[in-house]
Protein backbone atom coordinates (compact mmCIF):
# COMPACT_ATOMS: atom_id res chain seq x y z
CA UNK A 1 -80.82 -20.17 -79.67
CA UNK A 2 -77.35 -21.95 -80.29
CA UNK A 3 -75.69 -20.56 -76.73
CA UNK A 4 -78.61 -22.40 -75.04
CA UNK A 5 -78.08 -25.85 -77.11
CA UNK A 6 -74.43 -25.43 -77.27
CA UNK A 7 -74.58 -24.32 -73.14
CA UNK A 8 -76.75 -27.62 -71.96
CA UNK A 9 -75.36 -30.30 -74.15
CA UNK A 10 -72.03 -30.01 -74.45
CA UNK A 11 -71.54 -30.78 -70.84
CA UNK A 12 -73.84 -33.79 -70.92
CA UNK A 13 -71.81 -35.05 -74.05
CA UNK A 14 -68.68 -34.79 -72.11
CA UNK A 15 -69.94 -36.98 -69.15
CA UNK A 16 -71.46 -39.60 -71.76
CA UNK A 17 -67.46 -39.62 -72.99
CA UNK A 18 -66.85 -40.22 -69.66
CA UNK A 19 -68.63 -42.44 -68.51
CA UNK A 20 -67.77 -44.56 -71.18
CA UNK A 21 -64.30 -43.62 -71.99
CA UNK A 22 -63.37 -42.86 -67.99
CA UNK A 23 -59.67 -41.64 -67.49
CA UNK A 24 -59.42 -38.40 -67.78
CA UNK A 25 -62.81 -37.46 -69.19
CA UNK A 26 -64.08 -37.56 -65.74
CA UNK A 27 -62.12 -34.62 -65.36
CA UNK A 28 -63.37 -32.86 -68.29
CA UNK A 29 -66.82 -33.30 -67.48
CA UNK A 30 -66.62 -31.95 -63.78
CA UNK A 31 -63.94 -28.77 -65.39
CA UNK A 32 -67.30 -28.51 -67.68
CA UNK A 33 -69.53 -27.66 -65.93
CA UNK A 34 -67.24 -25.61 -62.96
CA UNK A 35 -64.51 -23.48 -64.25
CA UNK A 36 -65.31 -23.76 -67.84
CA UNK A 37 -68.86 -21.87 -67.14
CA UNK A 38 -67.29 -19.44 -64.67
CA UNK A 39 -64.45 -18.04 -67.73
CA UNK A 40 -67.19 -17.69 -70.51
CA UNK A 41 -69.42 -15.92 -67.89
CA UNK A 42 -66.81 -13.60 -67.30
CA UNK A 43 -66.62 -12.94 -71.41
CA UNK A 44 -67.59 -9.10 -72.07
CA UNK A 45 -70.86 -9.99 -74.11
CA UNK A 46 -73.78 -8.79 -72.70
CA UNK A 47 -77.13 -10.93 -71.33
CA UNK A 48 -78.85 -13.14 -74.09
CA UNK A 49 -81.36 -11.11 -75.62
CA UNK A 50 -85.17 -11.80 -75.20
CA UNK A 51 -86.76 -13.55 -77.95
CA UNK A 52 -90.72 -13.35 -79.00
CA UNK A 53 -90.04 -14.22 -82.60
CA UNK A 54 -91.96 -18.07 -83.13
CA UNK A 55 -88.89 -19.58 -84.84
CA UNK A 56 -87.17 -19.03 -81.48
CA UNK A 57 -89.94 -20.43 -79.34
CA UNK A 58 -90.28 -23.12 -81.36
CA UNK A 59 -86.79 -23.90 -81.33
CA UNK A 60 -86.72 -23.40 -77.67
CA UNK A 61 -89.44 -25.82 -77.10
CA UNK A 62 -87.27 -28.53 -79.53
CA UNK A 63 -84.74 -27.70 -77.12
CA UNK A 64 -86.65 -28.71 -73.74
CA UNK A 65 -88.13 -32.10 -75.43
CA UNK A 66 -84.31 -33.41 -76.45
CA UNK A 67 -83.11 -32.47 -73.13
CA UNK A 68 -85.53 -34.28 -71.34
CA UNK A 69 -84.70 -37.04 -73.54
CA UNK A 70 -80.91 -36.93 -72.87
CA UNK A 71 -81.63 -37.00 -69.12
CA UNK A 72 -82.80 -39.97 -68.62
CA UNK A 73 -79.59 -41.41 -71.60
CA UNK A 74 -76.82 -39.16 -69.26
CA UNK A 75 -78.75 -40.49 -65.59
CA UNK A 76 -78.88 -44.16 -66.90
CA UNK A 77 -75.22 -43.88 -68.64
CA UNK A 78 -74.10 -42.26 -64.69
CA UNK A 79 -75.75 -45.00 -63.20
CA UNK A 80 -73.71 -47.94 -65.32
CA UNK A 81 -70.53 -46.17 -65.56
CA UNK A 82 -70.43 -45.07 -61.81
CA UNK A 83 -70.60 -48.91 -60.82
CA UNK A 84 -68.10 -50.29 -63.07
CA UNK A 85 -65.52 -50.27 -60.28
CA UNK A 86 -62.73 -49.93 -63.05
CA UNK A 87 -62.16 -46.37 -62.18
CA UNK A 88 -60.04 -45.18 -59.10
CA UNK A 89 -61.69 -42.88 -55.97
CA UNK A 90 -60.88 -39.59 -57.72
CA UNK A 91 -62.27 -40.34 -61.20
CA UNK A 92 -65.52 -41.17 -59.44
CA UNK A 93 -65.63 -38.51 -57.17
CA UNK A 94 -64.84 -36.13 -60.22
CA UNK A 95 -67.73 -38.10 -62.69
CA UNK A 96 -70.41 -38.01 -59.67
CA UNK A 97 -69.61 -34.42 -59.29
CA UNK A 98 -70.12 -33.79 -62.84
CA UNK A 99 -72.98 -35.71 -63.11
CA UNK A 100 -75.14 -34.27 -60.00
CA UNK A 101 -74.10 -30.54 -61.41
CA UNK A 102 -75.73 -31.15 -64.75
CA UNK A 103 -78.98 -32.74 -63.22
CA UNK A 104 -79.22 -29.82 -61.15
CA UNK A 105 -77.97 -27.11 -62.93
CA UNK A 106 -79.59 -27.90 -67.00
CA UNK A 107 -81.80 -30.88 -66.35
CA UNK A 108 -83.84 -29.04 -63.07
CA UNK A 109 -84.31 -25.66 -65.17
CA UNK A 110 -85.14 -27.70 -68.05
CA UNK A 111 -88.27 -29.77 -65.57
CA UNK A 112 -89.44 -26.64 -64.15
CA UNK A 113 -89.52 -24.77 -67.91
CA UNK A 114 -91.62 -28.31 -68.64
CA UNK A 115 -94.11 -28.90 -65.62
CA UNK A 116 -95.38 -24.53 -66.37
CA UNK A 117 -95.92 -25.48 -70.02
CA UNK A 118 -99.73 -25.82 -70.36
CA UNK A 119 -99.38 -29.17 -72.83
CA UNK A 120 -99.68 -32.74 -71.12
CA UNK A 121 -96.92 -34.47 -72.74
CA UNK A 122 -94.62 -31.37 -71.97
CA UNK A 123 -95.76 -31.73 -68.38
CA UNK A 124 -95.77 -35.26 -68.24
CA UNK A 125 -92.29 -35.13 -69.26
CA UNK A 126 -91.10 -32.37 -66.35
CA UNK A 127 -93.22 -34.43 -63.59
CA UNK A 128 -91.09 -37.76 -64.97
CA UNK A 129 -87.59 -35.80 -64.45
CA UNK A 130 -88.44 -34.96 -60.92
CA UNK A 131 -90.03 -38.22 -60.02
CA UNK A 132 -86.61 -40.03 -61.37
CA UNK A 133 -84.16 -37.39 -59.45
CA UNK A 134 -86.67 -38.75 -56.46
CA UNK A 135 -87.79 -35.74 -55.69
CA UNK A 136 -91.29 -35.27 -57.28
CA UNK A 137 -93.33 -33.62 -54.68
CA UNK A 138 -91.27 -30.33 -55.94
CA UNK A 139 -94.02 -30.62 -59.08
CA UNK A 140 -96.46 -30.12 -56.46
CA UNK A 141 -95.01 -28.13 -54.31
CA UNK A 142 -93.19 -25.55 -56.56
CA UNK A 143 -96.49 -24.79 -58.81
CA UNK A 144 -99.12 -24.87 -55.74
CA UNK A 145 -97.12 -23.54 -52.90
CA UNK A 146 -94.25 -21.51 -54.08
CA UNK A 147 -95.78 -19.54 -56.68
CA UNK A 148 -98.32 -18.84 -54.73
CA UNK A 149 -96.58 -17.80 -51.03
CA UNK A 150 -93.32 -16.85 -52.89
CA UNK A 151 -91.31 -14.31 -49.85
CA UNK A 152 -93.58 -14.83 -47.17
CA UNK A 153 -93.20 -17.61 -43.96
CA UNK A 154 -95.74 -19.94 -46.10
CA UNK A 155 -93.46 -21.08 -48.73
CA UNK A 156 -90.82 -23.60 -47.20
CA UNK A 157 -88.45 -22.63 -50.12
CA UNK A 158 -88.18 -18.91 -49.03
CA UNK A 159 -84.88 -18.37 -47.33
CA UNK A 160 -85.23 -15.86 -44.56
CA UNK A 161 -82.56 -13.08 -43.55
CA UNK A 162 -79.57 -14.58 -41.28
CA UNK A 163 -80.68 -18.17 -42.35
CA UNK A 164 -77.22 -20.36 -43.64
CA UNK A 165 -78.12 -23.05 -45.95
CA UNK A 166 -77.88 -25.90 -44.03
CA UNK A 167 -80.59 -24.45 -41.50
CA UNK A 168 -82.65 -23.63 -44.94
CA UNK A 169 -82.24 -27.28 -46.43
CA UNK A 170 -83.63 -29.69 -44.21
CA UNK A 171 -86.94 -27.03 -43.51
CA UNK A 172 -87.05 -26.65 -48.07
CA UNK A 173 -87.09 -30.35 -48.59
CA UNK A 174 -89.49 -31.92 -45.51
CA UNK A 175 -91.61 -28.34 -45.47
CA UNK A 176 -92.09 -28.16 -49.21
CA UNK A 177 -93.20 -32.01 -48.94
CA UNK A 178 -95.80 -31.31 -46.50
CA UNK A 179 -96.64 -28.23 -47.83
CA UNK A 180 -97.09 -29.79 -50.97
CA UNK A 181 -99.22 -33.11 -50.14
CA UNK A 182 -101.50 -30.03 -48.14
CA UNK A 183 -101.62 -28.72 -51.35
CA UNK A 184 -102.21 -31.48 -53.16
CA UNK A 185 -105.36 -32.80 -50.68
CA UNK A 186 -107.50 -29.72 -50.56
CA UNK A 187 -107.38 -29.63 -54.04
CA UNK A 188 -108.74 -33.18 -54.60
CA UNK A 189 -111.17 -33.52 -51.49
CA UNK A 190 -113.72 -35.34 -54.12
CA UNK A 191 -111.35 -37.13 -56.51
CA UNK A 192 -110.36 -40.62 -55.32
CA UNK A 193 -107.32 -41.19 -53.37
CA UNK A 194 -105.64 -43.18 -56.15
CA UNK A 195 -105.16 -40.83 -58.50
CA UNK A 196 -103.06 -38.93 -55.87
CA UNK A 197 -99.92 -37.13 -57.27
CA UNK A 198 -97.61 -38.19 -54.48
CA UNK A 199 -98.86 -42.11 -55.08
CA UNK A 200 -97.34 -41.37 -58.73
CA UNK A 201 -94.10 -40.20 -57.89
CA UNK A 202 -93.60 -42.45 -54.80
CA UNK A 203 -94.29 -45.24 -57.81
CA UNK A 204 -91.89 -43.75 -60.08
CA UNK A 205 -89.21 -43.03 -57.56
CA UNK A 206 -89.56 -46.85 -56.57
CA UNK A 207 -89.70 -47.59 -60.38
CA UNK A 208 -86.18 -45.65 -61.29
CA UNK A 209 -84.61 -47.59 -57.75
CA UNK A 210 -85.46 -50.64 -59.44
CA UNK A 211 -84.83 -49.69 -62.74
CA UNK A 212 -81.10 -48.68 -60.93
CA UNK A 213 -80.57 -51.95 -59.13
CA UNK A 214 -81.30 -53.52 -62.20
CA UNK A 215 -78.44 -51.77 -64.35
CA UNK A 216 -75.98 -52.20 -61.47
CA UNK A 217 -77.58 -54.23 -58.24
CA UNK A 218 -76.67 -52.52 -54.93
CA UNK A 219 -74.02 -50.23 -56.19
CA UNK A 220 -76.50 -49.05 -58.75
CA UNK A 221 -79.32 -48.04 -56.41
CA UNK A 222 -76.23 -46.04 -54.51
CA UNK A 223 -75.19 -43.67 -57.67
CA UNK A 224 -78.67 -43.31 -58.72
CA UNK A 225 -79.09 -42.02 -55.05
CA UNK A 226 -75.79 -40.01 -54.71
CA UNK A 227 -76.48 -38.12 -58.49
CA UNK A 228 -79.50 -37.19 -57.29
CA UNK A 229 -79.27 -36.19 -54.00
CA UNK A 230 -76.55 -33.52 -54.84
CA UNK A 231 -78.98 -33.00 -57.70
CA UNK A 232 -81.58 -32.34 -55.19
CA UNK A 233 -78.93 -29.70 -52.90
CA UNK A 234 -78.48 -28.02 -56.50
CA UNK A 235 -81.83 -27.19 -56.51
CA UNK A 236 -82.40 -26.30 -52.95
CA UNK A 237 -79.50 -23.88 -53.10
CA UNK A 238 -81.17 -22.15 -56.48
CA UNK A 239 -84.19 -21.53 -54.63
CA UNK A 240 -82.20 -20.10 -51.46
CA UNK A 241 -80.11 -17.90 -53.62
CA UNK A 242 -82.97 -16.63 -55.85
CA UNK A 243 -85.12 -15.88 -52.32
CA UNK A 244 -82.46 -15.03 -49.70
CA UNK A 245 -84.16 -12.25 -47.31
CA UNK A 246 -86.91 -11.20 -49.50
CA UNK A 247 -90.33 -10.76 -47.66
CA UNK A 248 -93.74 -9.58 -49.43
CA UNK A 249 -95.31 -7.06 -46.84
CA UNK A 250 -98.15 -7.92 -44.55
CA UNK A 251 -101.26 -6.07 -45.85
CA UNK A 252 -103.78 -7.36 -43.12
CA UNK A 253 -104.02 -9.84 -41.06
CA UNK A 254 -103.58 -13.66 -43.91
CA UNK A 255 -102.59 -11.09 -46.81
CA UNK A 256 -99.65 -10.06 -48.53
CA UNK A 257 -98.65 -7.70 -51.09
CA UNK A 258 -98.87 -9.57 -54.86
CA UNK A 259 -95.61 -10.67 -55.88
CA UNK A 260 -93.43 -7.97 -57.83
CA UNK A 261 -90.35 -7.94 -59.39
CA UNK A 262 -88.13 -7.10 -56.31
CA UNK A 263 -88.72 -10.49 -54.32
CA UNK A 264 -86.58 -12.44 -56.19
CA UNK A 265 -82.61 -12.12 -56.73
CA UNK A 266 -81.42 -12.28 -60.41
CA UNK A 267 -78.12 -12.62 -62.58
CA UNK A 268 -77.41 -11.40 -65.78
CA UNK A 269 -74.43 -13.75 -66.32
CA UNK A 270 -75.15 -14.50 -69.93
CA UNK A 271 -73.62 -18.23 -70.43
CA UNK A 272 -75.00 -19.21 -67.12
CA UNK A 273 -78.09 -18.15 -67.91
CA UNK A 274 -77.84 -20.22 -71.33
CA UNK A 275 -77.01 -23.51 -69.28
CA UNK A 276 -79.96 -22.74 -66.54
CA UNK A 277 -82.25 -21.98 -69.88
CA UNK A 278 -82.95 -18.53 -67.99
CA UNK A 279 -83.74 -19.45 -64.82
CA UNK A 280 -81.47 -17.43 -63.36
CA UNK A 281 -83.64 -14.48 -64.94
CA UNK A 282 -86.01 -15.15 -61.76
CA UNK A 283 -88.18 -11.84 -61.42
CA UNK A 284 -89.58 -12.45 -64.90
CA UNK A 285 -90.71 -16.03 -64.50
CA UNK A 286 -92.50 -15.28 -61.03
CA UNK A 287 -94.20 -12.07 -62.68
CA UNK A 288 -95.33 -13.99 -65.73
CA UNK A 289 -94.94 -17.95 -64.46
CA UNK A 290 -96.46 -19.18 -68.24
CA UNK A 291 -93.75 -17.29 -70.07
CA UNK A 292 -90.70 -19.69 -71.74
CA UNK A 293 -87.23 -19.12 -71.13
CA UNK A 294 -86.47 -17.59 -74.60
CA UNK A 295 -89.22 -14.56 -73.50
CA UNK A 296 -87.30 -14.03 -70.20
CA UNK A 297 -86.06 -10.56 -69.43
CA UNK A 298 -83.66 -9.39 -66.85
CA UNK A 299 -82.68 -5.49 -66.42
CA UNK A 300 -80.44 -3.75 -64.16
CA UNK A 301 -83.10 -2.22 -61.88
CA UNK A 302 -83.90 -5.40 -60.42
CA UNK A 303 -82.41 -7.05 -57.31
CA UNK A 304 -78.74 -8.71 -58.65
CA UNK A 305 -76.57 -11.01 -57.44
CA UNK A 306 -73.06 -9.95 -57.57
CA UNK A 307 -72.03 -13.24 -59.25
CA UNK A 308 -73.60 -15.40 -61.04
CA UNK A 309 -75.90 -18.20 -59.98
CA UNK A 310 -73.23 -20.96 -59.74
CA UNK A 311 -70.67 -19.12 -57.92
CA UNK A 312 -73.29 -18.07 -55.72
CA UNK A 313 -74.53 -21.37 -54.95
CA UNK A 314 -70.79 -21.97 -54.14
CA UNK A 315 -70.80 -19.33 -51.45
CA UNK A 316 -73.72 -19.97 -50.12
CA UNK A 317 -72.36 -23.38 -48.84
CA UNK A 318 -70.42 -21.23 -46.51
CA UNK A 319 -73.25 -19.09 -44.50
CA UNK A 320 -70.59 -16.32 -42.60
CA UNK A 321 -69.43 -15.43 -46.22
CA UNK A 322 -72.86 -15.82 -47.82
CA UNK A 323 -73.99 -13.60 -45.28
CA UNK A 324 -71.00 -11.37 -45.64
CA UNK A 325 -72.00 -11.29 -49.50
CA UNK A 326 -75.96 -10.72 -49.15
CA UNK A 327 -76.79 -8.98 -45.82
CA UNK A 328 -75.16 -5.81 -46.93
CA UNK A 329 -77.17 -5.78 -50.38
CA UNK A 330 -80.54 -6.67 -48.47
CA UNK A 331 -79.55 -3.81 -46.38
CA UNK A 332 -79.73 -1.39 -49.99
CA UNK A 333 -83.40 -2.58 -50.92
CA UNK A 334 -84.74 -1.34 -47.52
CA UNK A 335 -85.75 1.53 -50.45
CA UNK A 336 -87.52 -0.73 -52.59
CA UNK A 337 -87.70 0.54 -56.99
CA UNK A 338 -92.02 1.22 -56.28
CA UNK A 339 -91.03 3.70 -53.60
CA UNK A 340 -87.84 5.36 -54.39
């Protein structure tokens, strides 16, 4: 378990050092959690092993309650230091960057790990990370409408073949809110309208923009916005890259195929995987959603993304070379593992 503790909190030490050191810390941080991952994922050690044992899932689950802890001391540290105005354009730039990658990249894995777990402080905690990167209808929406419609037209966070990015991001975000609050209401028809997930994290998100103004005033409400809104794009662009062009086939007429291993893209990166606590390991979690990241399995036989999830995500922000990348290897499952 040390490659997952050393993976997901070394880089949030490094932006704590620079947020309150600045100079050329803010560097460090954003090198971090860019090149830094991108040379030990190219190291010739093979994927982290999957772990049963109870030690490991114990430790594991130690590991998911201090890193929801040191969110919310790296967000409110990002928040203070990022409104200082004693650092010059770049620094900022380079700390903001840094910042936004880790919420999206550890602290987003981390939430979704939490809001599966079947204990109520574990998923209190998850919901309270993705109401504070104001973007808690994902609880909703991820566990009620993803899981559930995963590769097919229902589920808003199901890239489809040809579709760049950009096209995808605007439809994930407002579809997976609707979808979600849809969700949400036919589940509670008789419960009263107060107790209403999206009242809680429309509260909470107006809670943390307060709890921002009052660190920094204005300028505080704007980095707590800016971290989390590339947070927020760090996320969309895991669930585009982990769903590009997969489609569950049409049974009959309102019924698909259950969900198998092949409609979800994975990446065997190893250090990666350590920082994204597994995530990237995607065929496992949607086969077996109540499984934690230490059980998570990934074998060659599966759909694979030639790189690994961050350089991915990099490519993908460039649709005719994402497309370049992917169409050709959506083109090679037309033979799909169950029917070869």
């Amino acid at each position: 378990m040390i490659w997952y503790g050393l993976a997901t909190v070394l880089p949030a030490a490094l932006i704590a050092l620079a947020c309150v050191l600045q100079g050329m810390w803010c560097f460090a941080a954003l090198l971090g959690m860019t090149l830094y991952v991108v040379l030990m994922d190219s190291a010739p050690l093979a994927p982290l092993e999957k772990r049963d044992d109870e030690q490991s899932l114990r430790l594991g689950d130690c590991l998911t309650i201090c890193l929801g802890v040191v969110y919310f001391v790296v967000l409110g540290l990002a928040v203070w230091g990022l409104t200082q105005g004693t650092m010059g354009v770049w620094h900022v730039l380079a700390l903001g960057s840094a910042v936004g990658l880790w919420l999206g990249q550890v602290s987003n894995p981390n939430a979704h790990e939490l809001i599966h777990r079947s204990g109520r402080g574990y998923r209190a905690l998850g919901v309270a990370i993705y109401v504070s990167l104001l973007f808690g209808h994902h609880v909703s929406a991820h566990r009620l409408v993803h899981h559930v419609h995963v590769a097919t037209d229902k589920d808003p966070n199901s890239a489809k073949r040809g579709e760049g990015f950009y096209r995808f991001w605007f439809r994930a975000w407002w579809g997976s809110f609707v979808a979600g609050w849809r969700a949400e209401k036919a589940r509670r028809q008789k419960r009263p309208s107060w107790k209403h997930p999206y009242l809680i994290y429309s509260l909470g998100a107006g809670l943390c923009l307060l709890g921002a103004f009052g660190i920094s005033g204005g300028w505080g409400v704007v980095a707590l916005v800016a971290v989390t809104g590339h947070a927020q794009v760090q996320l969309l662009l895991a669930d585009y890259v982990q769903h590009y062009g997969l489609r569950r086939s049409l049974i009959k007429a309102g019924r698909y195929e259950p969900v198998k291993a092949y409609h979800s893209w994975n990446a065997p990166h190893w250090y990666s995987a350590a920082m994204m606590l597994n995530a990237p390991h995607h065929s496992d979690h949607h086969l077996f959603p109540d499984r934690k990241f230490p059980q998570l399995d990934v074998s060659p036989d599966l759909p694979m993304l030639p790189y690994s999830m961050p350089v991915m995500a990099v490519i993908a922000l460039c649709p005719p070379w994402w497309r370049h990348v992917m169409d050709c290897r959506l083109a090679d499952l037309t033979v799909r593992p169950s029917e070869s």
